[in-house]
N, C-alpha and C. Protein backbone atom coordinates (compact mmCIF):
# COMPACT_ATOMS: atom_id res chain seq x y z
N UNK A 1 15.68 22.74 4.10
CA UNK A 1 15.44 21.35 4.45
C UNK A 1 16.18 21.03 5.74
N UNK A 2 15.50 20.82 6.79
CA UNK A 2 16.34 19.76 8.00
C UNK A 2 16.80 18.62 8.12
N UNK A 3 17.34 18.49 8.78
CA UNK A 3 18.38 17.27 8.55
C UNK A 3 17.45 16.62 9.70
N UNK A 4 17.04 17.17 10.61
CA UNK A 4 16.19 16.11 11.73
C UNK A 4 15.05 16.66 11.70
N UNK A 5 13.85 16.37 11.10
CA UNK A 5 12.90 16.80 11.21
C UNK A 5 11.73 16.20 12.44
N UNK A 6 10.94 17.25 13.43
CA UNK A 6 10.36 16.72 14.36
C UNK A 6 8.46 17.50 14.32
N UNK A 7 8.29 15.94 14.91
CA UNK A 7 6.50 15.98 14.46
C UNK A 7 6.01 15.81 15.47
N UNK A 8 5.20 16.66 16.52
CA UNK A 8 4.13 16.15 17.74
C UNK A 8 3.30 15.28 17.59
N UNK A 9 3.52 14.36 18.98
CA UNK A 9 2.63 13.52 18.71
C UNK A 9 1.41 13.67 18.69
N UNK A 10 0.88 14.52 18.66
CA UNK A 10 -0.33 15.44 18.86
C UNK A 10 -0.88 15.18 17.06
N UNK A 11 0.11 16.01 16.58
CA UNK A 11 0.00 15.80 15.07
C UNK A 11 -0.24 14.50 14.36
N UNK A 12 1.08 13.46 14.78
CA UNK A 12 0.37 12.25 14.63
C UNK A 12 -0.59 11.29 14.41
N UNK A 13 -0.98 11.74 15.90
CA UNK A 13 -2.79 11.00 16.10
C UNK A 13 -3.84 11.74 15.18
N UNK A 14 -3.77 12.98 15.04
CA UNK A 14 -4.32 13.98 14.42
C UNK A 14 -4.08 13.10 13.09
N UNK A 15 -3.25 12.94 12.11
CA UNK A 15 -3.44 12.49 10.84
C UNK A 15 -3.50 10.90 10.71
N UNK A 16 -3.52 10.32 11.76
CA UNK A 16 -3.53 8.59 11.94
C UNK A 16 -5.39 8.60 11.68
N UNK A 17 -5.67 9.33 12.56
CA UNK A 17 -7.55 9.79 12.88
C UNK A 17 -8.03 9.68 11.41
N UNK A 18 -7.92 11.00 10.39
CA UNK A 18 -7.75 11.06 9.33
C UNK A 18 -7.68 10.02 8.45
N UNK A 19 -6.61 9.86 8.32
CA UNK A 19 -5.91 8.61 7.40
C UNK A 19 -4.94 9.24 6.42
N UNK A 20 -4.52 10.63 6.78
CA UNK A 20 -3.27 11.14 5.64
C UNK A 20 -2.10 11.10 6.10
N UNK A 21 -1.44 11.66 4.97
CA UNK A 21 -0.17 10.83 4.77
C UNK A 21 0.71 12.09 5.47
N UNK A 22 2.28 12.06 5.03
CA UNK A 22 2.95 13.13 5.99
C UNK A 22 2.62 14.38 4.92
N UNK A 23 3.84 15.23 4.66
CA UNK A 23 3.65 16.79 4.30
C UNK A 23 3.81 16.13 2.74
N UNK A 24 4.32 15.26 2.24
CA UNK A 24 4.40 14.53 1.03
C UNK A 24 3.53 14.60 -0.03
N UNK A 25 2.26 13.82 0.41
CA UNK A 25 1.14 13.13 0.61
C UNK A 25 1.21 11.67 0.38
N UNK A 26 2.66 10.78 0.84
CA UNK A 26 3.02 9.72 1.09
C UNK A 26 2.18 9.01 2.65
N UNK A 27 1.84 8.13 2.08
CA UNK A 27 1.18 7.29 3.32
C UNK A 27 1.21 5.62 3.12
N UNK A 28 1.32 4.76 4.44
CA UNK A 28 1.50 3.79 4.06
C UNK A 28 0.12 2.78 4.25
N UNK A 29 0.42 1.94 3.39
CA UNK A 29 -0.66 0.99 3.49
C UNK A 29 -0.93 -0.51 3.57
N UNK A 30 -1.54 -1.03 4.43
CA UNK A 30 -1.40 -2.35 4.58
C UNK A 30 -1.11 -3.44 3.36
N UNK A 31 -0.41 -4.38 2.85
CA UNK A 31 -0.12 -4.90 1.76
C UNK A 31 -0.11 -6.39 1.99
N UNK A 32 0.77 -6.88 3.35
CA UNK A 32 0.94 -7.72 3.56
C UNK A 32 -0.36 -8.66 3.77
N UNK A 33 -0.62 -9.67 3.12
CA UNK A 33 -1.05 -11.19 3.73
C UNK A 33 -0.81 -12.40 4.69
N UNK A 34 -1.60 -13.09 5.08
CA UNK A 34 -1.25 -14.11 5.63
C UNK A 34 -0.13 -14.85 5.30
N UNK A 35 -0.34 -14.78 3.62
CA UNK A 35 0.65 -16.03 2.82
C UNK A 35 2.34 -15.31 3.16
N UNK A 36 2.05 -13.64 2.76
CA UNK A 36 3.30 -12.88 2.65
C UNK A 36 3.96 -13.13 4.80
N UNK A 37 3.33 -12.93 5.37
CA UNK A 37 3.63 -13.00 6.72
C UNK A 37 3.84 -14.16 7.18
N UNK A 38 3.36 -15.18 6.49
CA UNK A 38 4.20 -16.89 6.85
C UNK A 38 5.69 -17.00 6.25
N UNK A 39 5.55 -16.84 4.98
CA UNK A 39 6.49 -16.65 4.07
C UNK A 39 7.91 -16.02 5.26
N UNK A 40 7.57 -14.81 5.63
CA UNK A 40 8.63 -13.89 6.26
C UNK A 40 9.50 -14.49 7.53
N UNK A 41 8.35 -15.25 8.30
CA UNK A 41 8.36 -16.00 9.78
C UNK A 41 9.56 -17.25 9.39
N UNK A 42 9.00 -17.86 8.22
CA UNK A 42 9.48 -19.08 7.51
C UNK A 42 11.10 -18.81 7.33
N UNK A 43 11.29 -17.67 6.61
CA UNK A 43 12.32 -17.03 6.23
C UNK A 43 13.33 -16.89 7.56
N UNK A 44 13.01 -16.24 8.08
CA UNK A 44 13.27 -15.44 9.59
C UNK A 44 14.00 -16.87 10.42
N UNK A 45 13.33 -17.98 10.58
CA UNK A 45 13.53 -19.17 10.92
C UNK A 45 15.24 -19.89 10.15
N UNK A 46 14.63 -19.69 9.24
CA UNK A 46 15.73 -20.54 8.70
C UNK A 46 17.09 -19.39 8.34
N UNK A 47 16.97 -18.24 8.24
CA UNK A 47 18.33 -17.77 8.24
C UNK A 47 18.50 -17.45 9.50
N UNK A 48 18.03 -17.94 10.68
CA UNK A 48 18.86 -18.02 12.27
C UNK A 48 19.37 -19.23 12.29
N UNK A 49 18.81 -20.32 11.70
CA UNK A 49 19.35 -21.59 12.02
C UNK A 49 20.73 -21.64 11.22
N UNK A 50 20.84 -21.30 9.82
CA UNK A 50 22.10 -20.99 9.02
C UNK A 50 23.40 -20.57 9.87
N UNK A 51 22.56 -19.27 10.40
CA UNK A 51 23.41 -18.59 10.70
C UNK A 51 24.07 -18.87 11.85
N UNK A 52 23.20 -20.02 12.93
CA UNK A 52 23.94 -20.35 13.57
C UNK A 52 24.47 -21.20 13.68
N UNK A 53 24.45 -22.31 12.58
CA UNK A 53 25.15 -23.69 11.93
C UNK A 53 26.21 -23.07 11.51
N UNK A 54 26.39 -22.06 11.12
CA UNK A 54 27.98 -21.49 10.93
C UNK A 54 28.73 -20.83 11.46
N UNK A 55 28.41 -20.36 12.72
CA UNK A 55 29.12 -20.11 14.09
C UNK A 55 29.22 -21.51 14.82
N UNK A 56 28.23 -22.02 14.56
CA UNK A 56 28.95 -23.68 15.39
C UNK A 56 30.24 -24.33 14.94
N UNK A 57 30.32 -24.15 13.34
CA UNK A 57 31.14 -24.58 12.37
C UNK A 57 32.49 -24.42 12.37
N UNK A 58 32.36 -22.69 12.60
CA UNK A 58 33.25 -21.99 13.04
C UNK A 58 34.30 -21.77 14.21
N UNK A 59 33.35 -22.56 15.06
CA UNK A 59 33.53 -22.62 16.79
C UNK A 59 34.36 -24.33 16.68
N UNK A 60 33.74 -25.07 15.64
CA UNK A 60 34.48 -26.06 15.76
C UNK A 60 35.56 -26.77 14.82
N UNK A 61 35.71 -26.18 13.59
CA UNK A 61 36.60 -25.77 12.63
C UNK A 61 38.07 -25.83 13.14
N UNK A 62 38.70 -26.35 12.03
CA UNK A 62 40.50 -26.22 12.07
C UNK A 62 40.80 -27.31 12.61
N UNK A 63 42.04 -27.64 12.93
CA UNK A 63 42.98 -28.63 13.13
C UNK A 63 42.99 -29.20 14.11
N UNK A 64 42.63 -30.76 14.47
CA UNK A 64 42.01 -31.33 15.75
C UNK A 64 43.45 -31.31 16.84
């Protein structure tokens, strides 16, 4: 077993063409929705704003 295993991109396109998976026969497959991909954006949004309401917090925090 290698610890870094390397694949031409040659090979790649070659099994993208196809549609198989690696030496496994693991392959991935589209899952996500509209609803699931708003959901994520939605998400994504609001733990930047958190996160930066508490570096502000932080920035202005302690003893006047």
């Amino acid at each position: 077993m290698d610890l870094f295993r390397k694949k031409s991109v040659d090979r790649i396109m070659e099994q993208a063409a196809k549609g198989d998976g690696d030496a496994h026969g693991i392959s991935l497959s589209k899952h996500l929705g509209v609803r699931d991909l708003t959901a994520l954006g939605i998400a994504a949004i609001v733990g930047a704003g958190i996160f930066s309401t508490i570096g502000n917090a932080s920035a202005n925090g302690g003893p006047v």
